[in-house]
N, C-alpha and C. Protein backbone atom coordinates (compact mmCIF):
# COMPACT_ATOMS: atom_id res chain seq x y z
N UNK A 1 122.52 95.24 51.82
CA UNK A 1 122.41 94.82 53.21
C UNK A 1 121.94 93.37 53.23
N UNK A 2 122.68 92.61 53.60
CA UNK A 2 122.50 91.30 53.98
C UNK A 2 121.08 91.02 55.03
N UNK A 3 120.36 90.08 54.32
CA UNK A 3 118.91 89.70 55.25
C UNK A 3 118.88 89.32 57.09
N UNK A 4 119.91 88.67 57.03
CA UNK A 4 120.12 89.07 58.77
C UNK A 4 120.39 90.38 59.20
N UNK A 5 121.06 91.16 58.44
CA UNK A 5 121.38 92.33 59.07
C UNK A 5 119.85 93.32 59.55
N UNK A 6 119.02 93.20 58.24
CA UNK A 6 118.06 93.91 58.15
C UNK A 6 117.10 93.78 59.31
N UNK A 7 117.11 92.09 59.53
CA UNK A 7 116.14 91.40 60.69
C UNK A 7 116.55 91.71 62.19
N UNK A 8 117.80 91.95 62.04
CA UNK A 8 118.74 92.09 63.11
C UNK A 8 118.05 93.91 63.80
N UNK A 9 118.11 94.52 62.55
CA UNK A 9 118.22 96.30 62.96
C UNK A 9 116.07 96.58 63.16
N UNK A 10 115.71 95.39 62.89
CA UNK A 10 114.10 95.99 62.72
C UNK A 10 113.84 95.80 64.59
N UNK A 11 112.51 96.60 64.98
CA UNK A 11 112.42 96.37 66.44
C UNK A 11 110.76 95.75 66.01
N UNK A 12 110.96 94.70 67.31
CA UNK A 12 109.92 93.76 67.27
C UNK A 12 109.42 94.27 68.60
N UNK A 13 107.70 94.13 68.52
CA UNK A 13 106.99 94.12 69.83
C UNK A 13 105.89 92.78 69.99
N UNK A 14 105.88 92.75 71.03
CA UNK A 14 104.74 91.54 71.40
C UNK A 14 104.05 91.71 72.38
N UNK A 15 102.85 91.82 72.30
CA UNK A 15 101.50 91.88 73.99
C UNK A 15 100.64 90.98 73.49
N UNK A 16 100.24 90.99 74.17
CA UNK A 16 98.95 90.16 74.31
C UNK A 16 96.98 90.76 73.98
N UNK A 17 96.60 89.92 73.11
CA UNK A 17 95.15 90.34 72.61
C UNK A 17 94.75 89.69 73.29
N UNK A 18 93.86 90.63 73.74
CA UNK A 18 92.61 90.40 74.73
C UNK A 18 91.36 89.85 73.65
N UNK A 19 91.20 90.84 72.63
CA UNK A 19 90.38 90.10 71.67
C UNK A 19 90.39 88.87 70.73
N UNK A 20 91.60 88.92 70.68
CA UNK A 20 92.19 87.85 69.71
C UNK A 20 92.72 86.28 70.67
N UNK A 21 92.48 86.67 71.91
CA UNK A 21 93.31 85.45 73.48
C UNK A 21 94.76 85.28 72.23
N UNK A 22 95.36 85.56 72.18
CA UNK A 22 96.68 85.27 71.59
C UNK A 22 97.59 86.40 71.54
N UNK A 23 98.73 85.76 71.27
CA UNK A 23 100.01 86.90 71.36
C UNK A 23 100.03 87.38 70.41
N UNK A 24 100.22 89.23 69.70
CA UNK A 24 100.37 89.76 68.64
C UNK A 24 101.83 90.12 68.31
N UNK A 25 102.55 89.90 67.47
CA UNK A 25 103.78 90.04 67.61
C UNK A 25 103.69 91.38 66.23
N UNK A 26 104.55 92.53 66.20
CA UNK A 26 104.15 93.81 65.27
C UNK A 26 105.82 93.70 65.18
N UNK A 27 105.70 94.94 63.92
CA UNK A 27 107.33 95.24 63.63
C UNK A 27 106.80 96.89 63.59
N UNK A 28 108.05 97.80 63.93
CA UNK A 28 107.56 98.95 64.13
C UNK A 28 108.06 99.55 62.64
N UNK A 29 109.01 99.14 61.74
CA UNK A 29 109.20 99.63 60.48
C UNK A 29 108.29 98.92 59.51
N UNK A 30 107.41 97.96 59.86
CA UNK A 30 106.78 97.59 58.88
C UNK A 30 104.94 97.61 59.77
N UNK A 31 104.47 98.55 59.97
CA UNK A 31 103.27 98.85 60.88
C UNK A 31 102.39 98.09 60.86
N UNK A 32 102.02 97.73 59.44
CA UNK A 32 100.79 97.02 58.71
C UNK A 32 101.05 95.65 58.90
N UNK A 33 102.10 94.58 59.11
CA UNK A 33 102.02 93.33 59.32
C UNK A 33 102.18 92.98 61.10
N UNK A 34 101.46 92.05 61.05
CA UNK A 34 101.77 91.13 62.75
C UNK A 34 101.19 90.01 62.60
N UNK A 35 101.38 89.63 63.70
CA UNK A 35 101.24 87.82 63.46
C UNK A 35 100.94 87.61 64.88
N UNK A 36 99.53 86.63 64.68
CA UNK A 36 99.19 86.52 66.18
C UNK A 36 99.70 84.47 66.14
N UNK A 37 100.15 84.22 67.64
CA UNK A 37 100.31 82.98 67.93
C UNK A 37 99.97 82.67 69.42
N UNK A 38 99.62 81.66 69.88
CA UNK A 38 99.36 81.13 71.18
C UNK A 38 100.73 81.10 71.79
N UNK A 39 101.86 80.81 71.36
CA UNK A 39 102.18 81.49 72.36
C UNK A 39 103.44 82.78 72.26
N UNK A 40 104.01 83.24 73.03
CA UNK A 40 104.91 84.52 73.19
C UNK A 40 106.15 84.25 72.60
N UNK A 41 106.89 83.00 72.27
CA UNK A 41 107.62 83.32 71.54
C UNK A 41 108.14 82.80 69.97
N UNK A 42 106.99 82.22 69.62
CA UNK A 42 106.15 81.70 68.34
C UNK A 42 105.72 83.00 67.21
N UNK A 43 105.17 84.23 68.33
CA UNK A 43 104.56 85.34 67.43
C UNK A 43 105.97 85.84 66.88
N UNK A 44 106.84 86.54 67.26
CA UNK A 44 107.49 87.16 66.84
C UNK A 44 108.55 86.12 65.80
N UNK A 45 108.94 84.80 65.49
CA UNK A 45 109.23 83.79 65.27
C UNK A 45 108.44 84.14 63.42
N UNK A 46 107.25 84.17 64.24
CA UNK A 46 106.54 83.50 62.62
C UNK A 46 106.28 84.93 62.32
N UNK A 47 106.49 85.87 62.49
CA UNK A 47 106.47 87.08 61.83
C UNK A 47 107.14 87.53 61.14
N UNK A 48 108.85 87.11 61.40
CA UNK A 48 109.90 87.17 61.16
C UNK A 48 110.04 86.66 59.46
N UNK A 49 109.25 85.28 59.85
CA UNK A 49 109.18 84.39 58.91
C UNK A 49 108.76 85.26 58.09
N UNK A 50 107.44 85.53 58.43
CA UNK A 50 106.29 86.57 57.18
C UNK A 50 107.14 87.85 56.25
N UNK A 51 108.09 88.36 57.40
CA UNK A 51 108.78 89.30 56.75
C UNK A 51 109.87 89.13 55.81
N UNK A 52 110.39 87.87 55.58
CA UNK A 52 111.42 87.64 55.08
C UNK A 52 110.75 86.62 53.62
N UNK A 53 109.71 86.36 53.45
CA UNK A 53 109.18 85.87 52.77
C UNK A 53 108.45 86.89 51.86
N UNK A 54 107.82 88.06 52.44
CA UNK A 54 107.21 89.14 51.89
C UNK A 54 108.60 90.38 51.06
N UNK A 55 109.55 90.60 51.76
CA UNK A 55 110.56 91.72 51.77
C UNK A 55 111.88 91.53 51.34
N UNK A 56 111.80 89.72 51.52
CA UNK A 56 113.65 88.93 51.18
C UNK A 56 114.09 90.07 52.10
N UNK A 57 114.30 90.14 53.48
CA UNK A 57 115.06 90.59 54.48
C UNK A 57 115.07 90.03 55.21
């Protein structure tokens, strides 16, 4: 499976920490990583990043 494909089929979420004042961006097949950023569409951005650097997907 080609690394876009994989990035393509994963589901991304993003809310907002109240504790953290920043956006948490999560992956629901990978539970244990997220990435917080100031702003909303930065988190899920640099998470992406994290995942494809950690998984080569």
């Amino acid at each position: 499976m080609e690394t876009d494909d994989m990035a393509e089929r994963c589901r991304y979420r993003v809310s907002w920490s109240k504790e953290d004042n920043e956006y948490v961006a999560t992956c629901v097949e990978f539970p244990s990583l997220s990435w917080l950023d100031q702003s909303r569409s930065g988190a899920p951005m640099e998470l992406l990043f994290c995942l494809q650097m950690s998984f080569g997907i």
